[in-house]
Protein backbone atom coordinates (compact mmCIF):
# COMPACT_ATOMS: atom_id res chain seq x y z
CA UNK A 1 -106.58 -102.83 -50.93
CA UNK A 2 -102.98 -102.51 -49.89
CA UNK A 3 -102.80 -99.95 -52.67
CA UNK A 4 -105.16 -97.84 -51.20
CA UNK A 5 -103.34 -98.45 -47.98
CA UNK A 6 -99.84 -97.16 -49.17
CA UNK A 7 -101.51 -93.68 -51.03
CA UNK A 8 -102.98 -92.91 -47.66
CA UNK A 9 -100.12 -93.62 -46.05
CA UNK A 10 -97.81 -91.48 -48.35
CA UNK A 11 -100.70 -88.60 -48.76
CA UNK A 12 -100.67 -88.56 -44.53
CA UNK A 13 -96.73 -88.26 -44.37
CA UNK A 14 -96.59 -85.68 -47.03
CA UNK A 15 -99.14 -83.43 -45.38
CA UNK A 16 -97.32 -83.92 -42.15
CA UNK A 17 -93.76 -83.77 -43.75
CA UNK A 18 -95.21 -80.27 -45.25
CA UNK A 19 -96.55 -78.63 -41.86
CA UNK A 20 -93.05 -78.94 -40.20
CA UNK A 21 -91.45 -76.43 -41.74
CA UNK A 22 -88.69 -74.40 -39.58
CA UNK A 23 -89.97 -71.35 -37.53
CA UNK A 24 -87.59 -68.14 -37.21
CA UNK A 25 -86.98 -67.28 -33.91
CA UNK A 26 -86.56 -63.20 -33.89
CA UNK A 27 -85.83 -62.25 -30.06
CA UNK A 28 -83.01 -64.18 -28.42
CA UNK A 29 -81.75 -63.38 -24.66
CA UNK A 30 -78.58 -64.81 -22.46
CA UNK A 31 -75.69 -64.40 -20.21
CA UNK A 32 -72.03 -63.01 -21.50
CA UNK A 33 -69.10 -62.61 -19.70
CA UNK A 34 -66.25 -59.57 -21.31
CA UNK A 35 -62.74 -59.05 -20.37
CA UNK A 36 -61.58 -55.84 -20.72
CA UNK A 37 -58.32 -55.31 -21.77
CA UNK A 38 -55.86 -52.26 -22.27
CA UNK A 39 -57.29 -50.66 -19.12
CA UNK A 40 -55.31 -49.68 -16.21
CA UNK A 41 -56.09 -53.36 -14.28
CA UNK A 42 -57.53 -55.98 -16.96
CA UNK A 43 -61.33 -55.84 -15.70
CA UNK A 44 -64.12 -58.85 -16.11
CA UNK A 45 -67.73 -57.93 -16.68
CA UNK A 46 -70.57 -60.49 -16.22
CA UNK A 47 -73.69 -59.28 -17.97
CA UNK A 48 -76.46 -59.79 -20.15
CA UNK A 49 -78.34 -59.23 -23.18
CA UNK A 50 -80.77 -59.31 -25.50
CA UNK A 51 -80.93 -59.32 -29.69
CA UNK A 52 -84.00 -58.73 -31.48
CA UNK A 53 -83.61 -58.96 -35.62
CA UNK A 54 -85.23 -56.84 -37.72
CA UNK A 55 -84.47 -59.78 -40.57
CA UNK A 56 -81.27 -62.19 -41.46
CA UNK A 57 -79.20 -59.91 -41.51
CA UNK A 58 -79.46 -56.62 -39.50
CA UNK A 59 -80.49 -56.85 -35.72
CA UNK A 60 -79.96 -54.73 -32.61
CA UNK A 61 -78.30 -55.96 -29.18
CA UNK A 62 -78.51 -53.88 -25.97
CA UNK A 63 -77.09 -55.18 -22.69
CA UNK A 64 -75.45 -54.23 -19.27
CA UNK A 65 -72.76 -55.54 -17.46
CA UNK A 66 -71.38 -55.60 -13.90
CA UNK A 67 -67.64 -55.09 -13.84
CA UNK A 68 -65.13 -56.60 -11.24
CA UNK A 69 -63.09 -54.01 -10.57
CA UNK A 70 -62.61 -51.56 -7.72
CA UNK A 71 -63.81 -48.58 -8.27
CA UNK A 72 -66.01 -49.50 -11.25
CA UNK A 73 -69.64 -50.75 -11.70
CA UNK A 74 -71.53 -50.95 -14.61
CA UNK A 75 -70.66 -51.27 -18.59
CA UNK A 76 -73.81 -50.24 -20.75
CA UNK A 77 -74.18 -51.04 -24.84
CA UNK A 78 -76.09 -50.57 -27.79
CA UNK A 79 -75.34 -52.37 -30.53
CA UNK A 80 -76.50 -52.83 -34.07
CA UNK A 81 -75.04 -56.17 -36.36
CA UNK A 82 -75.04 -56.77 -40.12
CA UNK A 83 -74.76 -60.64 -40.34
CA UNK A 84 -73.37 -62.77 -42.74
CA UNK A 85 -74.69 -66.01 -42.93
CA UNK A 86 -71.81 -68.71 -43.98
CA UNK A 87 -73.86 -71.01 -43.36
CA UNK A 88 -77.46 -72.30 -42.12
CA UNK A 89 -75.64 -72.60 -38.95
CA UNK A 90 -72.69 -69.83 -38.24
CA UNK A 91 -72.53 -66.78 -39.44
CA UNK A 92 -70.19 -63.50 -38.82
CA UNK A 93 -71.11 -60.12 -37.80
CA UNK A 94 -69.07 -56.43 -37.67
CA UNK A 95 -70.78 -54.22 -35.13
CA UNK A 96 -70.99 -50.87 -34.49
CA UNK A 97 -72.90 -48.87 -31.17
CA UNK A 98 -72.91 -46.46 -28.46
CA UNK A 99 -71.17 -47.71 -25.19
CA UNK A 100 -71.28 -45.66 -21.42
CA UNK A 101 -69.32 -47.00 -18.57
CA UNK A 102 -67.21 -46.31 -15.59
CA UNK A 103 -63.99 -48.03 -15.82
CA UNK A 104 -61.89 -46.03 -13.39
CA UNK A 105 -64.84 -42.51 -13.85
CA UNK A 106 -67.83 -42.21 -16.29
CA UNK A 107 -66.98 -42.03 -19.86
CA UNK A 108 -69.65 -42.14 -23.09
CA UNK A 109 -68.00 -43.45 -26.57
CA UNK A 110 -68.66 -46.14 -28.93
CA UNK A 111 -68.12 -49.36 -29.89
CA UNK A 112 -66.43 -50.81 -32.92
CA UNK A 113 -65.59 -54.96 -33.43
CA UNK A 114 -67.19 -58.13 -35.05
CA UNK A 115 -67.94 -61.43 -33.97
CA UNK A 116 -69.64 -64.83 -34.83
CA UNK A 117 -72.44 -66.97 -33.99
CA UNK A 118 -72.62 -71.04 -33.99
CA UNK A 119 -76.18 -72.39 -33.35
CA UNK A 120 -75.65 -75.39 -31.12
CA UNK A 121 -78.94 -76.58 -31.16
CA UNK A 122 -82.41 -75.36 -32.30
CA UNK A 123 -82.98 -72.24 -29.74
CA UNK A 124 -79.51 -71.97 -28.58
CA UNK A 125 -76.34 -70.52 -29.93
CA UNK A 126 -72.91 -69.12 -28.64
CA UNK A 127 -71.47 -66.08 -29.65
CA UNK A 128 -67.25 -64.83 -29.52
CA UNK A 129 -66.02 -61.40 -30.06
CA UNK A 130 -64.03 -58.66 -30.36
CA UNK A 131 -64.34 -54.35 -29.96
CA UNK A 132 -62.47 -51.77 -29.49
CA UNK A 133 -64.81 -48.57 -27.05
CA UNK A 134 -62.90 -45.22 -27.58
CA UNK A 135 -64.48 -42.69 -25.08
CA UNK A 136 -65.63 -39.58 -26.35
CA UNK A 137 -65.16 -37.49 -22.74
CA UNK A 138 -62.35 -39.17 -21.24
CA UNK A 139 -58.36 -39.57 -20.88
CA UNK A 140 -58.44 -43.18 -20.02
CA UNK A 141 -56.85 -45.50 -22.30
CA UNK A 142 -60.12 -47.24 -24.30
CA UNK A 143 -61.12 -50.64 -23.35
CA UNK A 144 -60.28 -53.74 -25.98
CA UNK A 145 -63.36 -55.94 -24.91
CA UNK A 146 -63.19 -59.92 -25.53
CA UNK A 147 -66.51 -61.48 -24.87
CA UNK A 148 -68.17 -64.81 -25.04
CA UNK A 149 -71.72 -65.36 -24.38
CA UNK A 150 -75.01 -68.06 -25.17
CA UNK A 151 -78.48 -67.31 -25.95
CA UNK A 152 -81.89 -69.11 -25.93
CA UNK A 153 -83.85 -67.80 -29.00
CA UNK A 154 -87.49 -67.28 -29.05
């Protein structure tokens, strides 16, 4: 009898064990703040944005930011990653995108940097970077952008 007990046991745990397997979260959303650098003023933009990937490597990220300076407003990006896992929780990214802003008048350019991800829990993870936006239309100096962020996955 106690036998029997223990193989239903272990054949209950094993089919249970077997249906938890981990799901992939592909959109993810969250708050970022940048600091803009080699700029007239240094500038602070508090934004957000949103990643959807395509699979575990390549994914797109648009977002929008409101800057803190006088005379300026908004800071608008496209994105597109190529990650690199190290491991099962961080992983490293260069990026590449189209940027349009109005630090000191409008200007449209790109966007050229990497970064890294560190999942802090299962949904959430926090994201650092670094890139460079030369404008295509303007005589500005071109923004160095540091940025920080989170993001809830789901």
């Amino acid at each position: 009898m106690k036998r029997i007990l223990l193989i239903a046991m272990a054949a209950i745990f094993a089919c249970t064990a077997s249906a938890q397997t981990r799901r992939t979260f592909r959109n993810s959303v969250g708050p970022r703040v940048n600091f803009y650098t080699n700029t007239n003023d240094a500038a602070v933009g508090i934004g957000a944005y949103y990643r959807y990937e395509f699979d575990s490597h390549w994914r797109i990220e648009p977002s929008i930011y409101i800057l803190a300076e006088k005379d300026s407003s908004v800071d608008i990006n496209f994105d597109a990653h190529y990650v690199f896992r190290i491991a099962d929780w961080w992983g490293v990214y260069p990026q590449l995108g189209l940027v349009a802003n109005d630090i000191e008048d409008w200007a449209f350019g790109m966007s050229v940097g990497g970064g890294f991800d560190f999942n802090v829990g299962h949904r959430w993870n926090i994201a650092a970077g670094l890139k460079y936006e030369p404008m295509f239309d303007s005589n500005r100096s071109n923004p160095l952008v540091v940025y920080v962020g989170a993001a809830y996955k789901f």
